[in-house]
N, C-alpha and C. Protein backbone atom coordinates (compact mmCIF):
# COMPACT_ATOMS: atom_id res chain seq x y z
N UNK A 1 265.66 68.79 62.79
CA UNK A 1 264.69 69.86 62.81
C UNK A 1 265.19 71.04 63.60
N UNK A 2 266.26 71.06 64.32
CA UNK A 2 266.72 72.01 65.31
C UNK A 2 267.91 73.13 64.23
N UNK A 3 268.45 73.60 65.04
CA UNK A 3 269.36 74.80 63.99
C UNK A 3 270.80 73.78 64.66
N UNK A 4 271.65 74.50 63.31
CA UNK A 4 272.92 73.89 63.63
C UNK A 4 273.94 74.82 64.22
N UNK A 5 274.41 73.62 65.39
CA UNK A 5 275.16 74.94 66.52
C UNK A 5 276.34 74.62 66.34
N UNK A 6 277.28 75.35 66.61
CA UNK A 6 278.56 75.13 66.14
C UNK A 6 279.31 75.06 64.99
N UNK A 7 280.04 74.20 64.69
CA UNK A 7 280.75 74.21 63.44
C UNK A 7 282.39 74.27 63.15
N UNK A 8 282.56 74.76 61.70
CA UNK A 8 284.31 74.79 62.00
C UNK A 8 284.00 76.26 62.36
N UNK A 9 283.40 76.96 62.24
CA UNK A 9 283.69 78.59 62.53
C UNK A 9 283.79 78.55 64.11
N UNK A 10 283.33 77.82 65.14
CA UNK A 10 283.41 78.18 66.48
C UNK A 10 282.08 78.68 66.98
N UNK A 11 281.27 79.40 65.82
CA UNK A 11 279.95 80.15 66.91
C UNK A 11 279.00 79.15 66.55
N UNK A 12 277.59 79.97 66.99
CA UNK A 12 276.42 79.44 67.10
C UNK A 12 275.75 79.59 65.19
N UNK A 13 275.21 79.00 64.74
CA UNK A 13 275.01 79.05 63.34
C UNK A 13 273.46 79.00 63.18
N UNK A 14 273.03 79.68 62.84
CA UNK A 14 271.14 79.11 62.39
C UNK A 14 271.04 79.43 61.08
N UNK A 15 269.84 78.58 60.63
CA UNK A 15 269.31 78.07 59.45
C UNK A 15 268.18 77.72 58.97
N UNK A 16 267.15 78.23 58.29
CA UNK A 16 265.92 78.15 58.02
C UNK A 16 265.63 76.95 57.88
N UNK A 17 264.90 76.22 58.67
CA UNK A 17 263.97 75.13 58.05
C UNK A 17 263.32 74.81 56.84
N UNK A 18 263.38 74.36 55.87
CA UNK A 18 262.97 74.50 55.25
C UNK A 18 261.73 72.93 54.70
N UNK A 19 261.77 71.90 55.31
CA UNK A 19 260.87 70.93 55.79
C UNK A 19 259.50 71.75 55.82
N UNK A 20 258.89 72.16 57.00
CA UNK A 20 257.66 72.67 56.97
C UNK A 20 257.20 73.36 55.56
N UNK A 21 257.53 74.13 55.34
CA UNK A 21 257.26 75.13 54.25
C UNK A 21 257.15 74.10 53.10
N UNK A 22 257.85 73.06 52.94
CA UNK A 22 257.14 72.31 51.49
C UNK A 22 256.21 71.31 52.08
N UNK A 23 256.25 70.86 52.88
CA UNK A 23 254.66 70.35 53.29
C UNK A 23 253.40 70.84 53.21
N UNK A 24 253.26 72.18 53.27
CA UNK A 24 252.48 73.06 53.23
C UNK A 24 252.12 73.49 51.54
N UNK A 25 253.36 73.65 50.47
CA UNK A 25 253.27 73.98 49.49
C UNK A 25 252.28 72.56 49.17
N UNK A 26 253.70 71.28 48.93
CA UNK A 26 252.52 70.69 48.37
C UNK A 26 251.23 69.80 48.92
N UNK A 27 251.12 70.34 50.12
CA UNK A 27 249.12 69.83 50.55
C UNK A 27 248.66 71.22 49.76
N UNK A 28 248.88 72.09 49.53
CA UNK A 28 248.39 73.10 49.06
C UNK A 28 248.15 72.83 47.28
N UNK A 29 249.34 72.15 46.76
CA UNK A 29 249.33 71.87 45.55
C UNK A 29 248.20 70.67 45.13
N UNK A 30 248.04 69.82 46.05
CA UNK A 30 247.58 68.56 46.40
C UNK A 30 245.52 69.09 46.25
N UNK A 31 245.62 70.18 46.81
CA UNK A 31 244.00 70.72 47.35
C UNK A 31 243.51 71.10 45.77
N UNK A 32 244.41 72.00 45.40
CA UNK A 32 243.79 72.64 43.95
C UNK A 32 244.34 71.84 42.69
N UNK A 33 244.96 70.91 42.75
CA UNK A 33 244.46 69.80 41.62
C UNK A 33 243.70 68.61 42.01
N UNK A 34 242.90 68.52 43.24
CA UNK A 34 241.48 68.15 44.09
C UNK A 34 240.13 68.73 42.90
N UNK A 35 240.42 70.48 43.30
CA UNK A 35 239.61 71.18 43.26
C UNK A 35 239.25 71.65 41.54
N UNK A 36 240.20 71.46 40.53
CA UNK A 36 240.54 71.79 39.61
C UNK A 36 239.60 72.04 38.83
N UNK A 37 239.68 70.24 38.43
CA UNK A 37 238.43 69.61 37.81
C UNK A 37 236.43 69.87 38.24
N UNK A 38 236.61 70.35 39.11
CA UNK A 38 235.39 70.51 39.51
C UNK A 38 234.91 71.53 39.45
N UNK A 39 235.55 72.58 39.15
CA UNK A 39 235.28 73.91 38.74
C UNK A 39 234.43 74.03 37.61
N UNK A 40 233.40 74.78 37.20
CA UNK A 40 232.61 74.72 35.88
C UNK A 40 233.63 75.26 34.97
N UNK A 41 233.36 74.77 33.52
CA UNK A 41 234.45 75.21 32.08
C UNK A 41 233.74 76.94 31.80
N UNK A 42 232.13 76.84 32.45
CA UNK A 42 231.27 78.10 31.49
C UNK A 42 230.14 77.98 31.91
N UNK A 43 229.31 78.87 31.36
CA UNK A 43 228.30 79.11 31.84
C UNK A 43 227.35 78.10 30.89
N UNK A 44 226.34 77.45 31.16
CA UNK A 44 225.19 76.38 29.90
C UNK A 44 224.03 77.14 29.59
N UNK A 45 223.88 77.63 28.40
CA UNK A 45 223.04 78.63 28.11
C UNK A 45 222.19 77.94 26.82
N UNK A 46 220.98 77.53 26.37
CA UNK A 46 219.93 77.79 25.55
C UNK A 46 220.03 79.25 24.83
N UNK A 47 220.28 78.15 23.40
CA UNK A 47 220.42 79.33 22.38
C UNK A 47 218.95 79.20 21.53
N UNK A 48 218.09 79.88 21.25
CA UNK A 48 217.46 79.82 20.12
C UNK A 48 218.11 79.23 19.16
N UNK A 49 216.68 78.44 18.49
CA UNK A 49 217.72 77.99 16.71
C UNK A 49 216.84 78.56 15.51
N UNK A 50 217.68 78.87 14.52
CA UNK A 50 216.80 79.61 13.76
C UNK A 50 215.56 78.45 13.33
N UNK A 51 214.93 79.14 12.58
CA UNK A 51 214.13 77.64 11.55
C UNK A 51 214.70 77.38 10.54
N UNK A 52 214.74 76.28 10.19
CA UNK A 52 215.03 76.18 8.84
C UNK A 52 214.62 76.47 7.32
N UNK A 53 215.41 76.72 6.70
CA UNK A 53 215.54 77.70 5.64
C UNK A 53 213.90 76.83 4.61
N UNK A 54 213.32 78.14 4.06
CA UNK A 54 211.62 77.47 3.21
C UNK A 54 210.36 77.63 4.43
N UNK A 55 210.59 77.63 5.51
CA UNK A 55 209.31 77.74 6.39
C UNK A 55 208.69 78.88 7.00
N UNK A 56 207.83 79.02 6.80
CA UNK A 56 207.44 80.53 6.89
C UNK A 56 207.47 81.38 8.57
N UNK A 57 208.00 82.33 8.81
CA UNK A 57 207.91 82.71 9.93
C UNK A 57 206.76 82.77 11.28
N UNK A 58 206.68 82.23 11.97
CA UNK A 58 205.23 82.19 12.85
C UNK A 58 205.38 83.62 13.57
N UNK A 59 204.17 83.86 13.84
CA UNK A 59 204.29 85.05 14.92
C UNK A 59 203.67 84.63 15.80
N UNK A 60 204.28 84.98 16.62
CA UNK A 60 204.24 85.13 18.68
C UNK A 60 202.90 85.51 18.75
N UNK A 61 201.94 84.19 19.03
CA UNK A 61 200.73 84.98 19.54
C UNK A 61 200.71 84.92 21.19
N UNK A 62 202.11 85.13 21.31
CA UNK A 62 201.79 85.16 23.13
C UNK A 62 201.95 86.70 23.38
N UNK A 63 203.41 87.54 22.17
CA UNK A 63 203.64 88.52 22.26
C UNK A 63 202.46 89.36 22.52
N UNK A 64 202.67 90.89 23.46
CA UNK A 64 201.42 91.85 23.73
C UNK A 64 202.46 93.20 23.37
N UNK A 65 201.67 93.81 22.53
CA UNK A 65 202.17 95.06 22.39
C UNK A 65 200.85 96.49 22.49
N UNK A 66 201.54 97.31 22.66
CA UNK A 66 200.66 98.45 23.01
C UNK A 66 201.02 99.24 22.45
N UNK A 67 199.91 99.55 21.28
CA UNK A 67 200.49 100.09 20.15
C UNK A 67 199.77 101.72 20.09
N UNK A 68 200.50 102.97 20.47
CA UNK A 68 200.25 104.42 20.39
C UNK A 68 200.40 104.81 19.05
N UNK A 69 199.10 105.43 18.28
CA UNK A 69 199.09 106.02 17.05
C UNK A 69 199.29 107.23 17.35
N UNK A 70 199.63 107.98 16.10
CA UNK A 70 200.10 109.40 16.05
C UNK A 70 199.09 110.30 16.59
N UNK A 71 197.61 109.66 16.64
CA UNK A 71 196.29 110.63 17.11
C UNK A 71 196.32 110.05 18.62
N UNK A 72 197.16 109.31 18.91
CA UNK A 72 197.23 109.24 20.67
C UNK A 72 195.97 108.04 20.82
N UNK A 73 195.48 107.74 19.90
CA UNK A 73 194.62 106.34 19.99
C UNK A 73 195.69 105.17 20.29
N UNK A 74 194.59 104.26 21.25
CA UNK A 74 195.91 102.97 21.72
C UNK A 74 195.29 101.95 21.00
N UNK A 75 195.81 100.88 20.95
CA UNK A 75 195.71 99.26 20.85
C UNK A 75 196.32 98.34 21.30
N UNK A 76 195.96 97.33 21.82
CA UNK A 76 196.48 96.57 22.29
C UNK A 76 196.47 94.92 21.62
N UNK A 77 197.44 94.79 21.10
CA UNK A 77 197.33 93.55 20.46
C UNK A 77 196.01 93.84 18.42
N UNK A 78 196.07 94.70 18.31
CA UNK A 78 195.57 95.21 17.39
C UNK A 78 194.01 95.43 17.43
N UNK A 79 193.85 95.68 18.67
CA UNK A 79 192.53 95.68 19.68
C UNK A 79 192.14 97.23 19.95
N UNK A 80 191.43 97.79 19.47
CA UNK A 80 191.69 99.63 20.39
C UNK A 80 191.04 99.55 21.95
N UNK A 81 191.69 100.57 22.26
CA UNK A 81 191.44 100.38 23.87
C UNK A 81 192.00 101.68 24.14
N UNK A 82 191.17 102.24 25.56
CA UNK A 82 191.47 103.49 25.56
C UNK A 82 192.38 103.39 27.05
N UNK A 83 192.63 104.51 27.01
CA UNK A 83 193.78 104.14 28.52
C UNK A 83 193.54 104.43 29.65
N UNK A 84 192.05 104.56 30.12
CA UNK A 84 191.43 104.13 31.31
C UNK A 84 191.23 102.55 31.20
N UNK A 85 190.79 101.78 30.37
CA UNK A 85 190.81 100.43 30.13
C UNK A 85 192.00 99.58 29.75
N UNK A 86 193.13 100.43 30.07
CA UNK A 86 194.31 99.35 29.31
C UNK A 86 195.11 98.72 30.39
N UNK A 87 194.76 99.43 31.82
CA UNK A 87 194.96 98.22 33.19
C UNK A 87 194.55 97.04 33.34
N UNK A 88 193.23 97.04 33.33
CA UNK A 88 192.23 96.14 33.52
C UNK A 88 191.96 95.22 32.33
N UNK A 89 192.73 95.68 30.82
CA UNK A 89 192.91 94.44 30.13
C UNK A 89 194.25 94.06 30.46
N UNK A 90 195.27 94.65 30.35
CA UNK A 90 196.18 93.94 30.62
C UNK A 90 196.52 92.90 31.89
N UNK A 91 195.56 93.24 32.87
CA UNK A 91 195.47 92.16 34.22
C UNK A 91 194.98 90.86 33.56
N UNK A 92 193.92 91.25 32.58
CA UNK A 92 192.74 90.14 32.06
C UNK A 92 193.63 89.00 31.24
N UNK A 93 194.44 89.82 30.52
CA UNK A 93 195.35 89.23 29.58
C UNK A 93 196.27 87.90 30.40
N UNK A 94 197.08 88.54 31.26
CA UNK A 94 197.90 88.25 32.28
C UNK A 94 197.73 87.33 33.17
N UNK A 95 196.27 87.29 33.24
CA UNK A 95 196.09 86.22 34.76
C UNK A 95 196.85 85.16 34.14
N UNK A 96 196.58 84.53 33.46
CA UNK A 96 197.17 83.01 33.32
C UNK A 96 198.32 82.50 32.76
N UNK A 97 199.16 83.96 32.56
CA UNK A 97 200.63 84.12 32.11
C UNK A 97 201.59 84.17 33.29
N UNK A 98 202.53 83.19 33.35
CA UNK A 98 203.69 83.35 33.81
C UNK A 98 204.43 84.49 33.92
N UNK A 99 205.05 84.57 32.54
CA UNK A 99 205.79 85.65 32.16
C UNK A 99 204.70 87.16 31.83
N UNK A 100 205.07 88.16 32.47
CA UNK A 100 204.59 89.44 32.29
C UNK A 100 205.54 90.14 31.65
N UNK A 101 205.09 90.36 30.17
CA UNK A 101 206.00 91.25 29.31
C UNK A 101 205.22 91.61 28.22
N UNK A 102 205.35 93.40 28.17
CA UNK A 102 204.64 93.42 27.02
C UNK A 102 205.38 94.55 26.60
N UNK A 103 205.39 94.68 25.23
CA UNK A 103 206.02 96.14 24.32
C UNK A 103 205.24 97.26 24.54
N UNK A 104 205.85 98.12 24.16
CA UNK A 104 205.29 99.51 23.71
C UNK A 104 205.78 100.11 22.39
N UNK A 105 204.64 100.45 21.66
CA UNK A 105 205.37 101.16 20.11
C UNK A 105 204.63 102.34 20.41
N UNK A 106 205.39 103.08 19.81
CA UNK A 106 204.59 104.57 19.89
C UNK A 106 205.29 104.77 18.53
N UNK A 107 204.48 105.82 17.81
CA UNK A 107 204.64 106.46 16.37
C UNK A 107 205.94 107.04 16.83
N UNK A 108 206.92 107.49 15.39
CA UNK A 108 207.61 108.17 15.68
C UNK A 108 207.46 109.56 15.99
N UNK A 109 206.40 110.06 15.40
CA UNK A 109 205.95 111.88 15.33
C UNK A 109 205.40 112.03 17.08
N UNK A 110 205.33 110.78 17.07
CA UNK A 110 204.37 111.15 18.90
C UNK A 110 205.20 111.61 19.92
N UNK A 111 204.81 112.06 21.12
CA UNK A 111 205.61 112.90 22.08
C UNK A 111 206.10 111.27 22.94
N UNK A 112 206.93 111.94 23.84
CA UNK A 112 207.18 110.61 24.36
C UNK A 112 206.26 110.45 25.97
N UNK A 113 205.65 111.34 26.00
CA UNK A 113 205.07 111.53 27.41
C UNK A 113 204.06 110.91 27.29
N UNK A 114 203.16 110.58 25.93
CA UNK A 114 202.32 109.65 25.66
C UNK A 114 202.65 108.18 25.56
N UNK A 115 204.01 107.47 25.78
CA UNK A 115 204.32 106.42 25.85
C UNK A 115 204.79 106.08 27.24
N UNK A 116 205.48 107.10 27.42
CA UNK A 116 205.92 106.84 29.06
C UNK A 116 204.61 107.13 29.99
N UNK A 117 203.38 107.44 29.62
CA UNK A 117 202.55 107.06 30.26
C UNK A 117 201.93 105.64 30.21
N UNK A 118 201.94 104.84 28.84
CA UNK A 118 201.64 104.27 28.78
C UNK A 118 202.17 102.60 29.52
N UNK A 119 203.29 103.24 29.51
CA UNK A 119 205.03 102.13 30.13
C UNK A 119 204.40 102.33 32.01
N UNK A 120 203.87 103.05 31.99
CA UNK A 120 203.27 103.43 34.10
C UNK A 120 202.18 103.19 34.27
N UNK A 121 201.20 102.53 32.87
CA UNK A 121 200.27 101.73 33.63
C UNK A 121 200.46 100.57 33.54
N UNK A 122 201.55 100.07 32.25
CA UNK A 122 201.83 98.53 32.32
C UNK A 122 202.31 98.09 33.91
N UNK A 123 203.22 98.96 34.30
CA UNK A 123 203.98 98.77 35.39
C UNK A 123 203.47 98.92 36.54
N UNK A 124 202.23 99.65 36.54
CA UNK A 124 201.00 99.49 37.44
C UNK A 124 200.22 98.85 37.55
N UNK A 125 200.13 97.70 36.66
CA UNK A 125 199.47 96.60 36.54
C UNK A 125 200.19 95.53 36.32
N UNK A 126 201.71 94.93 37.34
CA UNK A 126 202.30 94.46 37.57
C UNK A 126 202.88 93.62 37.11
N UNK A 127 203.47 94.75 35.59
CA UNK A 127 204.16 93.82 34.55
C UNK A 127 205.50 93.66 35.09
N UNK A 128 205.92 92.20 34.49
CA UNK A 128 207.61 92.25 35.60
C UNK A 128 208.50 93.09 34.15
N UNK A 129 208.44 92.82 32.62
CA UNK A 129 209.40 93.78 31.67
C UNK A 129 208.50 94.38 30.74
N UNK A 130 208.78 95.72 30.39
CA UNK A 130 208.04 96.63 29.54
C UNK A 130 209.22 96.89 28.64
N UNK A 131 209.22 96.59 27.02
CA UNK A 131 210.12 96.85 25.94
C UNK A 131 209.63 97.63 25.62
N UNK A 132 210.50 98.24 24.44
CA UNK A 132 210.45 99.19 23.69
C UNK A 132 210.41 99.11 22.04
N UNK A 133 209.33 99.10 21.25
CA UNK A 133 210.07 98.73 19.94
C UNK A 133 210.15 100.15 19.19
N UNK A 134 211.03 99.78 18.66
CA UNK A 134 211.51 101.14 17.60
C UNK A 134 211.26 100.82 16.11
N UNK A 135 211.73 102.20 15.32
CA UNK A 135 211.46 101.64 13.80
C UNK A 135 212.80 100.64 13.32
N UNK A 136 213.51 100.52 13.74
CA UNK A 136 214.77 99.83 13.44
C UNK A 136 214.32 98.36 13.75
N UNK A 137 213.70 97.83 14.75
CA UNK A 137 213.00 96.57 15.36
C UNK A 137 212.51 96.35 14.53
N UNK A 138 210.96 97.06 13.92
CA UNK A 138 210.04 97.00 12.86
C UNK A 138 210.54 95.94 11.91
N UNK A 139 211.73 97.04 10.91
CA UNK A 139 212.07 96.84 9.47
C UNK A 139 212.77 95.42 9.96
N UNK A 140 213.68 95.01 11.21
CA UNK A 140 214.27 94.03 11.05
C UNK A 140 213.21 92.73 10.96
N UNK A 141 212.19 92.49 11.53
CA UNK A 141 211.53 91.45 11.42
C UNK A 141 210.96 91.01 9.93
């Protein structure tokens, strides 16, 4: 373990150790094929499955949407309701829901200041996600 002194040359000679340094490599090599295997492959994710093909599509009667007509009349769930009252249903709706999420459709001809008001009382009445559906959403369903 010491350096080598002397020699045929006459002087003092040194020389890296090189002992330590692979002890170290392989406990090091030793740790992460330990550790390897235990690492996750991915993330485990729940996919929706479609239905199968002949059965007719159900609709979401949990879904809530808040639906703005072009005359600025609301509905809610195909309910009219005006928008001093659309807090206080949507709390009503909500008490016994987990999940707080509800859409917003607004006409296309409508301004958007009439929806983004409508998106600040959901959110004032402590919805945790407010969507958006568009006409592209519509036609796809």
């Amino acid at each position: 373990m010491g350096m080598a002194v002397g020699g045929d040359g006459g002087g003092p000679k040194s020389e890296i150790n090189m002992t330590p340094l692979i002890d170290v490599l392989l406990v090091l090599l030793i740790i992460f094929m330990v550790i390897t295997p235990l690492t996750p492959k991915g993330l485990e994710a729940l996919i929706p499955q479609p239905p199968p093909p002949g059965t007719p599509p159900q609709a979401d009667d949990r879904t809530v949407v808040i639906i703005i007509n072009k005359d600025r009349t609301m509905q809610l769930n195909q309910e009219p309701i005006t928008e001093d009252r659309l807090a206080d249903r949507l709390l009503d709706v909500f008490k016994t829901r987990a999940e707080r999420v509800v859409f917003v459709k607004g006409d296309p001809d409508l301004e958007f200041q009439y929806v983004a008001r409508a998106i600040d009382i959901a959110k004032g009445a402590q919805m945790d996600k407010v969507g958006l559906m568009t006409a592209k959403m519509e036609a796809g369903e």
